[in-house]
Protein backbone atom coordinates (compact mmCIF):
# COMPACT_ATOMS: atom_id res chain seq x y z
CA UNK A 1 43.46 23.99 14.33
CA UNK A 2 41.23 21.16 13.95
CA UNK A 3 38.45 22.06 10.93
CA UNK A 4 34.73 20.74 12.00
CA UNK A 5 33.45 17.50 10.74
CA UNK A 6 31.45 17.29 8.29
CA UNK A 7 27.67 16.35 8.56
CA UNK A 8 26.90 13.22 7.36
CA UNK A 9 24.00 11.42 5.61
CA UNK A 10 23.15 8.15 3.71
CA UNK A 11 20.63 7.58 1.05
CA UNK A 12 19.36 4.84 0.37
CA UNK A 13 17.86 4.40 -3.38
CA UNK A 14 20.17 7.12 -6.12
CA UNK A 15 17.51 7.43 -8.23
CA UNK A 16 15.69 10.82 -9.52
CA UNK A 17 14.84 11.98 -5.91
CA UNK A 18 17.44 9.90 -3.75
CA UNK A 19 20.69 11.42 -6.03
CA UNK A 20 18.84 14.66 -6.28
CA UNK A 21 19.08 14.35 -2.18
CA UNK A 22 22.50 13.17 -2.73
CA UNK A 23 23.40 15.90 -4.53
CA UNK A 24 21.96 18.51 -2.82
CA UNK A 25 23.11 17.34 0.55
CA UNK A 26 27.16 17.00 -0.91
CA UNK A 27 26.01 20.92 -2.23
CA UNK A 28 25.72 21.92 1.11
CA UNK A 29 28.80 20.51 1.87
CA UNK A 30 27.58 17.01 3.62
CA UNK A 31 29.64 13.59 4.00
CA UNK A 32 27.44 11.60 1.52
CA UNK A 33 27.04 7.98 1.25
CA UNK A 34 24.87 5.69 -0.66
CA UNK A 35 23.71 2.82 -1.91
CA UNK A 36 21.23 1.35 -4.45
CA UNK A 37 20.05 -1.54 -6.82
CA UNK A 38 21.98 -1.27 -9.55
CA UNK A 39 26.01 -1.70 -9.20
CA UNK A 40 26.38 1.21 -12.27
CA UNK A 41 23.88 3.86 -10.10
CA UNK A 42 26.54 3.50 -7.17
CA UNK A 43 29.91 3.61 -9.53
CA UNK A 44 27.95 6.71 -11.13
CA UNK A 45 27.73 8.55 -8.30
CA UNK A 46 30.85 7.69 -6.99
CA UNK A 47 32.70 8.85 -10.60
CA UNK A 48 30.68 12.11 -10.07
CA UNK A 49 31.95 12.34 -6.49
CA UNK A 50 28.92 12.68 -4.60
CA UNK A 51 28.95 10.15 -2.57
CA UNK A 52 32.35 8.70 -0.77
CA UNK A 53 31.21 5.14 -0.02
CA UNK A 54 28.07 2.64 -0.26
CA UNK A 55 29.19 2.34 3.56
CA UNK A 56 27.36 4.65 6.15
CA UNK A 57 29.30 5.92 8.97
CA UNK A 58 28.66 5.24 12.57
CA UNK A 59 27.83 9.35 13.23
CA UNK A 60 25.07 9.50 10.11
CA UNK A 61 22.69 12.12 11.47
CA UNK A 62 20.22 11.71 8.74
CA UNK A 63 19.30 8.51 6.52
CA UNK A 64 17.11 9.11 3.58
CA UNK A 65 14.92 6.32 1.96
CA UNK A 66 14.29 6.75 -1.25
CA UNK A 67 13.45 2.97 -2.16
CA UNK A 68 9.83 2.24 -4.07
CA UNK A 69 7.36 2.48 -1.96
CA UNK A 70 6.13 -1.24 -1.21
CA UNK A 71 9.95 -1.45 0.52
CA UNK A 72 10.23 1.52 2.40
CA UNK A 73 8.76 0.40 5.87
CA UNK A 74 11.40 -2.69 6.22
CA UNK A 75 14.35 -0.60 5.32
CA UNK A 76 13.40 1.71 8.09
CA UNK A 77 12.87 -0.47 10.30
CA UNK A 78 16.41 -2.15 9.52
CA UNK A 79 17.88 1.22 10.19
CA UNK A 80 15.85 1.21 13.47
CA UNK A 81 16.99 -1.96 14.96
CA UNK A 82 20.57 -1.59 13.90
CA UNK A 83 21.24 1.81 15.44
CA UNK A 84 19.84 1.75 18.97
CA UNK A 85 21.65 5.48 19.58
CA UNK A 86 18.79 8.53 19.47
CA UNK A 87 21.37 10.60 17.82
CA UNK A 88 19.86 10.41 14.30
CA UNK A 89 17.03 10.61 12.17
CA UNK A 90 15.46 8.49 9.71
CA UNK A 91 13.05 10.02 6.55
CA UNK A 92 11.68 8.72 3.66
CA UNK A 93 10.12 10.04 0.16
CA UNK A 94 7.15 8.06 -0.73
CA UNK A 95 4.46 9.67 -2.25
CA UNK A 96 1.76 7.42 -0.03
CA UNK A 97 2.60 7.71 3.71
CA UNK A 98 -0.66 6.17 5.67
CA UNK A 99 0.62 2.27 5.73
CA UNK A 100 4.38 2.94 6.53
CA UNK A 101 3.49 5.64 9.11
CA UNK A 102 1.45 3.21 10.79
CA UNK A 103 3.85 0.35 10.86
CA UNK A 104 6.70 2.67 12.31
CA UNK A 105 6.03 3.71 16.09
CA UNK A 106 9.62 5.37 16.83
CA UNK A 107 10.55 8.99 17.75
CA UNK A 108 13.93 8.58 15.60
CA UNK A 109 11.08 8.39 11.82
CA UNK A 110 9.45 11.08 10.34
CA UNK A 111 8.09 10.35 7.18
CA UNK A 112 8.56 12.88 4.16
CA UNK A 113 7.09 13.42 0.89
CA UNK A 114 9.24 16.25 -1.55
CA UNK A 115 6.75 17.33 -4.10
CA UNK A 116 9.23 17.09 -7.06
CA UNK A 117 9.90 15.28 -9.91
CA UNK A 118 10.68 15.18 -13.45
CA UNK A 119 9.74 13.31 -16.59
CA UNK A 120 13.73 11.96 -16.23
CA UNK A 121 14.34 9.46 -14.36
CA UNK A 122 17.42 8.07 -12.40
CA UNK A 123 20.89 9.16 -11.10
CA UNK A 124 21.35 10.78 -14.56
CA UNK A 125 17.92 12.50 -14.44
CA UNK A 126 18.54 13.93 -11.11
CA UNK A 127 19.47 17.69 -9.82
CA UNK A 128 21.03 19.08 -6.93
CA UNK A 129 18.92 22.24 -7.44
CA UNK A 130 15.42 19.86 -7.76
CA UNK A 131 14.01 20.87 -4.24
CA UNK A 132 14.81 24.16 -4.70
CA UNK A 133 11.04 26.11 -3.64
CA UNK A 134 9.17 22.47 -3.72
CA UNK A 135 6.62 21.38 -1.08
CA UNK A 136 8.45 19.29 1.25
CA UNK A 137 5.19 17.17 3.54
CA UNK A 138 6.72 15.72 7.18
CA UNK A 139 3.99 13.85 9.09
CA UNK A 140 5.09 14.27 12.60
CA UNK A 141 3.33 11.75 15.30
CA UNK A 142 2.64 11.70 18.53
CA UNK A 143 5.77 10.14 18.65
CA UNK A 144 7.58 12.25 17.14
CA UNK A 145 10.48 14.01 18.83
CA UNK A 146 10.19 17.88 18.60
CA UNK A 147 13.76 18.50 17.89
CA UNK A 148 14.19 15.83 15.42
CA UNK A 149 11.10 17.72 13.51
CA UNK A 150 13.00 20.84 14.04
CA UNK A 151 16.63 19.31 13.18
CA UNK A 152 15.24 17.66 9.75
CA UNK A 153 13.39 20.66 8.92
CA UNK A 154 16.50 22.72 8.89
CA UNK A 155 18.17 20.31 7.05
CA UNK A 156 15.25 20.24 4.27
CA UNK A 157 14.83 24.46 3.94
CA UNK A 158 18.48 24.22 3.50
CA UNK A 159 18.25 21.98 0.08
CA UNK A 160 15.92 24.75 -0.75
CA UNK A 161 12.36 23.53 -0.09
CA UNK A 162 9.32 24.81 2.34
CA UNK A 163 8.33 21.99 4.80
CA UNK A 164 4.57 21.92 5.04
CA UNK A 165 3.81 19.28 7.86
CA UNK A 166 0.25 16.99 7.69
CA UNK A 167 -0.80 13.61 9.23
CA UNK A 168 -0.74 10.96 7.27
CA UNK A 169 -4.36 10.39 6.38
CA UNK A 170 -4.89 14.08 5.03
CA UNK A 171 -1.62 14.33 3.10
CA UNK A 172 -2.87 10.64 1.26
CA UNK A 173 -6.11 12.06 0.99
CA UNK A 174 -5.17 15.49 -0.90
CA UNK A 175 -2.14 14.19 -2.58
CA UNK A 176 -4.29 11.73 -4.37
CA UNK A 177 -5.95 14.75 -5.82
CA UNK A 178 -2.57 16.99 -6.34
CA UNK A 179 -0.39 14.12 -7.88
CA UNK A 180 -1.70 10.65 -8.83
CA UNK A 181 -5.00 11.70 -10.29
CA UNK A 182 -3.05 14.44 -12.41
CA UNK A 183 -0.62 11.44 -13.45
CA UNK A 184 -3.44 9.17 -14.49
CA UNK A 185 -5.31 12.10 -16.85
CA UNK A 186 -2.03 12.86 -18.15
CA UNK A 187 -1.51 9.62 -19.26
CA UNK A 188 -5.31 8.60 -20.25
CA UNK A 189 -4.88 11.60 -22.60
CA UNK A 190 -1.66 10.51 -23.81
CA UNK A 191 -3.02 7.03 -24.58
CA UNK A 192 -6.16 8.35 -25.93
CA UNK A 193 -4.59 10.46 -28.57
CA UNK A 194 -1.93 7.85 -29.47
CA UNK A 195 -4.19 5.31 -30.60
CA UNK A 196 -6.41 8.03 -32.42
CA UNK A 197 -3.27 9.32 -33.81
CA UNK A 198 -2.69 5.65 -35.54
CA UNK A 199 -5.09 6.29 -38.09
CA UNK A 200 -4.48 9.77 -38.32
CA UNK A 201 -1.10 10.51 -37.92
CA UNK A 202 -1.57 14.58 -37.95
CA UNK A 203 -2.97 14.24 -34.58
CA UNK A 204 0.55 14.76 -32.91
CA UNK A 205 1.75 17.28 -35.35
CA UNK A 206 -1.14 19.29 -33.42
CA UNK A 207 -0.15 18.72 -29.95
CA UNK A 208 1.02 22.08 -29.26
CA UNK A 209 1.64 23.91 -26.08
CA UNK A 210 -1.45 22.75 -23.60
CA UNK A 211 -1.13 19.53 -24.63
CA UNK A 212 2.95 19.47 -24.00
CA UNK A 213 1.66 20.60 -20.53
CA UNK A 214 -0.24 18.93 -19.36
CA UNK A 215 0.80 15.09 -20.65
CA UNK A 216 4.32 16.14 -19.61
CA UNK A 217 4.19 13.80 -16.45
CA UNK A 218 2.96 11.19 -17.97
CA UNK A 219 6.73 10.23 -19.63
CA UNK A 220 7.88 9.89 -15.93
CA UNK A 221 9.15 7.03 -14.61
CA UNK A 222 6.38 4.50 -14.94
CA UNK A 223 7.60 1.76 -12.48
CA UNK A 224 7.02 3.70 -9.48
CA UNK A 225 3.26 4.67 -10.27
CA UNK A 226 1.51 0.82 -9.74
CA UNK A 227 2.48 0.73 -6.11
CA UNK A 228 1.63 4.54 -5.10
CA UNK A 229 -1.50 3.77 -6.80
CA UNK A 230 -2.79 0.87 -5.25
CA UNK A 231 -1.37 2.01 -1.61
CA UNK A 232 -3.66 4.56 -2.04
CA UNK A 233 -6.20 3.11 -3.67
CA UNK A 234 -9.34 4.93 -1.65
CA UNK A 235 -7.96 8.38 -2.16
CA UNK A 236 -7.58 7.61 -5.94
CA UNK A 237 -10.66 5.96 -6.72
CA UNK A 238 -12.98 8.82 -4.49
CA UNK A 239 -10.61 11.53 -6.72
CA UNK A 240 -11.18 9.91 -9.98
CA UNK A 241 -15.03 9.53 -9.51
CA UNK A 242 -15.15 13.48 -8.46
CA UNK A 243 -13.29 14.49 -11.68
CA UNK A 244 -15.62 12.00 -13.63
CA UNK A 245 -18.98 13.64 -12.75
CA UNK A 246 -16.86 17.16 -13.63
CA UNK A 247 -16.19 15.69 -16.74
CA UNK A 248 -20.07 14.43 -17.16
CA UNK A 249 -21.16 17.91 -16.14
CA UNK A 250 -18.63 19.56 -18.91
CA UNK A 251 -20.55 17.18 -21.33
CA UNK A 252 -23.96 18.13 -20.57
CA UNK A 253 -23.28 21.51 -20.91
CA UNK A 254 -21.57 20.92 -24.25
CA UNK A 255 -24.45 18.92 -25.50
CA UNK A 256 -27.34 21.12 -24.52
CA UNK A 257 -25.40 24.43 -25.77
CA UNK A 258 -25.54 25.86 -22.51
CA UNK A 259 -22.60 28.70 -23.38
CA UNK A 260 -23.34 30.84 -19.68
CA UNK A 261 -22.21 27.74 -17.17
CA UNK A 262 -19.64 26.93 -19.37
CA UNK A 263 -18.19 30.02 -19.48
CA UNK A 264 -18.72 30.54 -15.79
CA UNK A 265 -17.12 26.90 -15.28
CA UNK A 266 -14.08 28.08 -17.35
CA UNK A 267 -13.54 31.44 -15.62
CA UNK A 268 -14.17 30.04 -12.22
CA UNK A 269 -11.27 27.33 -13.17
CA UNK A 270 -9.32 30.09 -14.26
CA UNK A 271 -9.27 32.36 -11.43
CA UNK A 272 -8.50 29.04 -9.01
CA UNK A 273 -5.23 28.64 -11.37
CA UNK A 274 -4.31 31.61 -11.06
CA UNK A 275 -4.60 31.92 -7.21
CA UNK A 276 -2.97 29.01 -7.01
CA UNK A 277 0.35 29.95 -3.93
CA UNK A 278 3.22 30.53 -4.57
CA UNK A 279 6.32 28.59 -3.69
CA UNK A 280 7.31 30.83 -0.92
CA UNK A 281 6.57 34.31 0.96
CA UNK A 282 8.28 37.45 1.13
CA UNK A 283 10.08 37.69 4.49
CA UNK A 284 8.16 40.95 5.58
CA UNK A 285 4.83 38.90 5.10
CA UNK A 286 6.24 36.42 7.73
CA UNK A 287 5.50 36.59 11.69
CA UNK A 288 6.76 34.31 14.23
CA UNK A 289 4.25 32.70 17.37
CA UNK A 290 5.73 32.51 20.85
CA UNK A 291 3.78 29.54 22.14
CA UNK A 292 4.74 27.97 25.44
CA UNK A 293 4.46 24.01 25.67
CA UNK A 294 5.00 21.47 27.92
CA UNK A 295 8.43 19.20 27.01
CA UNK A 296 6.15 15.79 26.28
CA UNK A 297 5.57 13.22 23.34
CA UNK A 298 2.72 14.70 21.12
CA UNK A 299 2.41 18.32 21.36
CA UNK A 300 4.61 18.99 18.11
CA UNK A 301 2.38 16.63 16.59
CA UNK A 302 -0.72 18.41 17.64
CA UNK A 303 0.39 21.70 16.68
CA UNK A 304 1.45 20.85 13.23
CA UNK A 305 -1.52 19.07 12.90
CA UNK A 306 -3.53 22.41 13.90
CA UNK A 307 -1.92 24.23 11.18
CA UNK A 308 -2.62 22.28 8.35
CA UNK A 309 -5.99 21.83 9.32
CA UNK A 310 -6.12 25.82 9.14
CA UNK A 311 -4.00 25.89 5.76
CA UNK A 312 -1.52 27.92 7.56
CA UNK A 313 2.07 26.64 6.27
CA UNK A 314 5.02 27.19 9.01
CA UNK A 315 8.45 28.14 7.34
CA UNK A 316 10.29 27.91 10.52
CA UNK A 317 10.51 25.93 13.70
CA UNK A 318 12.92 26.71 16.25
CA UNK A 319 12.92 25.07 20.15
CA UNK A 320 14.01 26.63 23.23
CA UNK A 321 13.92 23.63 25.81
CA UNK A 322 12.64 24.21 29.42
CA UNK A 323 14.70 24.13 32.89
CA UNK A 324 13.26 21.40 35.05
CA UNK A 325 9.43 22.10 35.68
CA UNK A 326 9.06 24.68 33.34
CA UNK A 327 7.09 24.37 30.00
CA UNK A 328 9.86 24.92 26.85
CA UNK A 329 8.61 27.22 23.90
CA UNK A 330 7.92 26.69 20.64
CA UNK A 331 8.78 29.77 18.00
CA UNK A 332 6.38 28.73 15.11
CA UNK A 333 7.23 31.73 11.35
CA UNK A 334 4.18 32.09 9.80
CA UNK A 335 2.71 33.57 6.83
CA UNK A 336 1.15 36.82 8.34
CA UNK A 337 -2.38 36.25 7.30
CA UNK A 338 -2.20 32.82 9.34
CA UNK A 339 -0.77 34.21 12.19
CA UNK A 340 -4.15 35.67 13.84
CA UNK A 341 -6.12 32.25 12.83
CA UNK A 342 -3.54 29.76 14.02
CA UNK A 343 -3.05 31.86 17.64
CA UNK A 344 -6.67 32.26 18.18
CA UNK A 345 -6.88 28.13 17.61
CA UNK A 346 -4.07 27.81 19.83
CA UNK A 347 -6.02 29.48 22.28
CA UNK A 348 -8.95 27.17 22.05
CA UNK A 349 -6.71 24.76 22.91
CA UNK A 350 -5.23 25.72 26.02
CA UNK A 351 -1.73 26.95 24.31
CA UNK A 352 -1.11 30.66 24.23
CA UNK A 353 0.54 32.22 21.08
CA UNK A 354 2.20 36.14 21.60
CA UNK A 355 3.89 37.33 18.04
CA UNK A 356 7.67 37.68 18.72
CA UNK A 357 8.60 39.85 15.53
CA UNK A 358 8.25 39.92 11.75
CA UNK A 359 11.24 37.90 10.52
């Protein structure tokens, strides 16, 4: 008897988060291949049997760029025009999505941000188990093809991580605020206390616990910051000037003795923190949407675009595909205090949502 073939994948870039890909994917028992910069990455992951090759097959179902960030639209594209088949899917993992989403009009690309990391970097810095409950962003377009969505999404949940799907624009817009800015304090504190600390060396005896924390990122791989930066410049720059006036207000109060609004300004920060969500939801708080659509470019798109508007993260897609003239249906899992939000804003737009069953 004739054992299945393997699924197969190719990633392009083995550093942190391409050989944590890599290594995930040849965890779940894919046909990985690979290729990168640097001659030692590939014989690295080679030795360590991850990958087979720096060849990819002709049946890849899935490449993976994980190049910097300034690259990442020509690679695709590369892929694009050398494979004119539909029968894969290309993704990438830059942390800025707006100007490569834009330059890539083709149902076969979905962009993808995994929010991981580490303060390693590398092929010897990365972890088959790093996407395990991270935020994994797709930003579907009109373009986008609803079973490639579906079919990449499986493939992601399986490495372990919960795909939350924006458009471009708002995923640059809040990850500016959720990653770089926190990057840049990190380090302006970093840099601020080293050259204090040259005069008085004690400085970083003191850095205990908070201080550990929350500089931690900030002895991450530094070459990959200038370009995410600068791609996404406006997000940054409106992100740093609201956290400056924060840090003005924090002043005033300190100056004029005002102990009340700090306090409340302390407690309020503290109760955010510790609402903050967490990386997944038990399945009995989960409830899947029956939503009929029509089989046509956009409505994936426009659906997934819905729910992040609402906040309302969807753990599972599945597809069942329409007989001639019929609409197919979409089965969206849901956190259970979404559910009633995201079907009555369905409604509003001409797409009725039933609840299936708690999953």
């Amino acid at each position: 008897m004739t054992s299945p073939r393997k699924r197969s994948a190719h990633v392009i870039g083995l550093g942190l988060i391409g050989g944590s890909i890599a290594k995930a994917l040849h965890r779940e028992g894919w046909s990985v291949t690979g290729t990168d910069l640097s001659e030692s990455t590939v014989s690295s992951a080679l030795a360590d049997g991850v990958i087979s090759g720096d060849v990819p097959s002709d049946n890849v179902e899935v490449y993976f760029v994980a190049t910097p960030t300034q690259g990442v639209a020509k690679v695709v594209q590369a892929i694009l025009d050398t494979r004119v088949d539909s029968t894969f899917i290309v993704t990438d993992v830059a942390g800025v999505k707006g100007s490569i989403v834009k330059g890539i009009d083709d149902p076969r690309f979905i962009g993808g941000h995994p929010m991981a990391g580490s303060e390693l970097s590398g092929w010897s810095g990365s972890r088959q188990d790093m996407f395990e409950g991270c935020t994994w962003v797709l930003t579907p377009t009109a373009a986008t093809s609803a079973d490639s969505f579906a079919t990449l999404t499986d493939v992601l949940r399986s490495l372990g991580a919960n795909v939350l799907p924006l458009d471009h624009e708002r995923h640059d817009r809040l990850v500016a605020m959720a990653s770089h800015v926190p990057h840049l304090i990190a380090g302006a504190l970093m840099n601020e206390a080293t050259t204090i600390a040259i005069d008085d060396g004690a400085l970083l005896q003191l850095a205990a616990g908070g201080f550990r924390d929350m500089t931690r990122v900030s002895a991450g791989d530094s070459a990959i910051w200038p370009d995410l930066l600068i791609e996404n410049a406006d997000a940054v720059v409106a992100s740093l000037d609201a956290i400056k006036e924060r840090l003005i207000t924090f002043s005033a109060l300190i100056s004029s003795g005002n102990r009340t609004e700090l306090r409340s300004q302390l407690e309020g920060a503290g109760q955010a923190r510790r609402a903050l969500p967490g990386r997944g939801l038990p399945v009995d708080d989960l409830l899947t949407l029956r939503i009929p659509v029509p089989d046509r470019p956009g409505v994936l798109a426009q659906i997934t675009a819905l729910a992040s508007e609402l906040n309302a993260n969807i753990y599972d897609i599945e597809i069942s595909h329409s007989v001639e003239g019929q609409p197919g249906v979409l089965l969206l899992t849901v956190g259970r205090s979404d559910s009633a939000r995201l079907s009555s804003e369905l409604g509003r737009k001409d797409m009725r949502a039933t609840i299936v069953t708690s999953k």
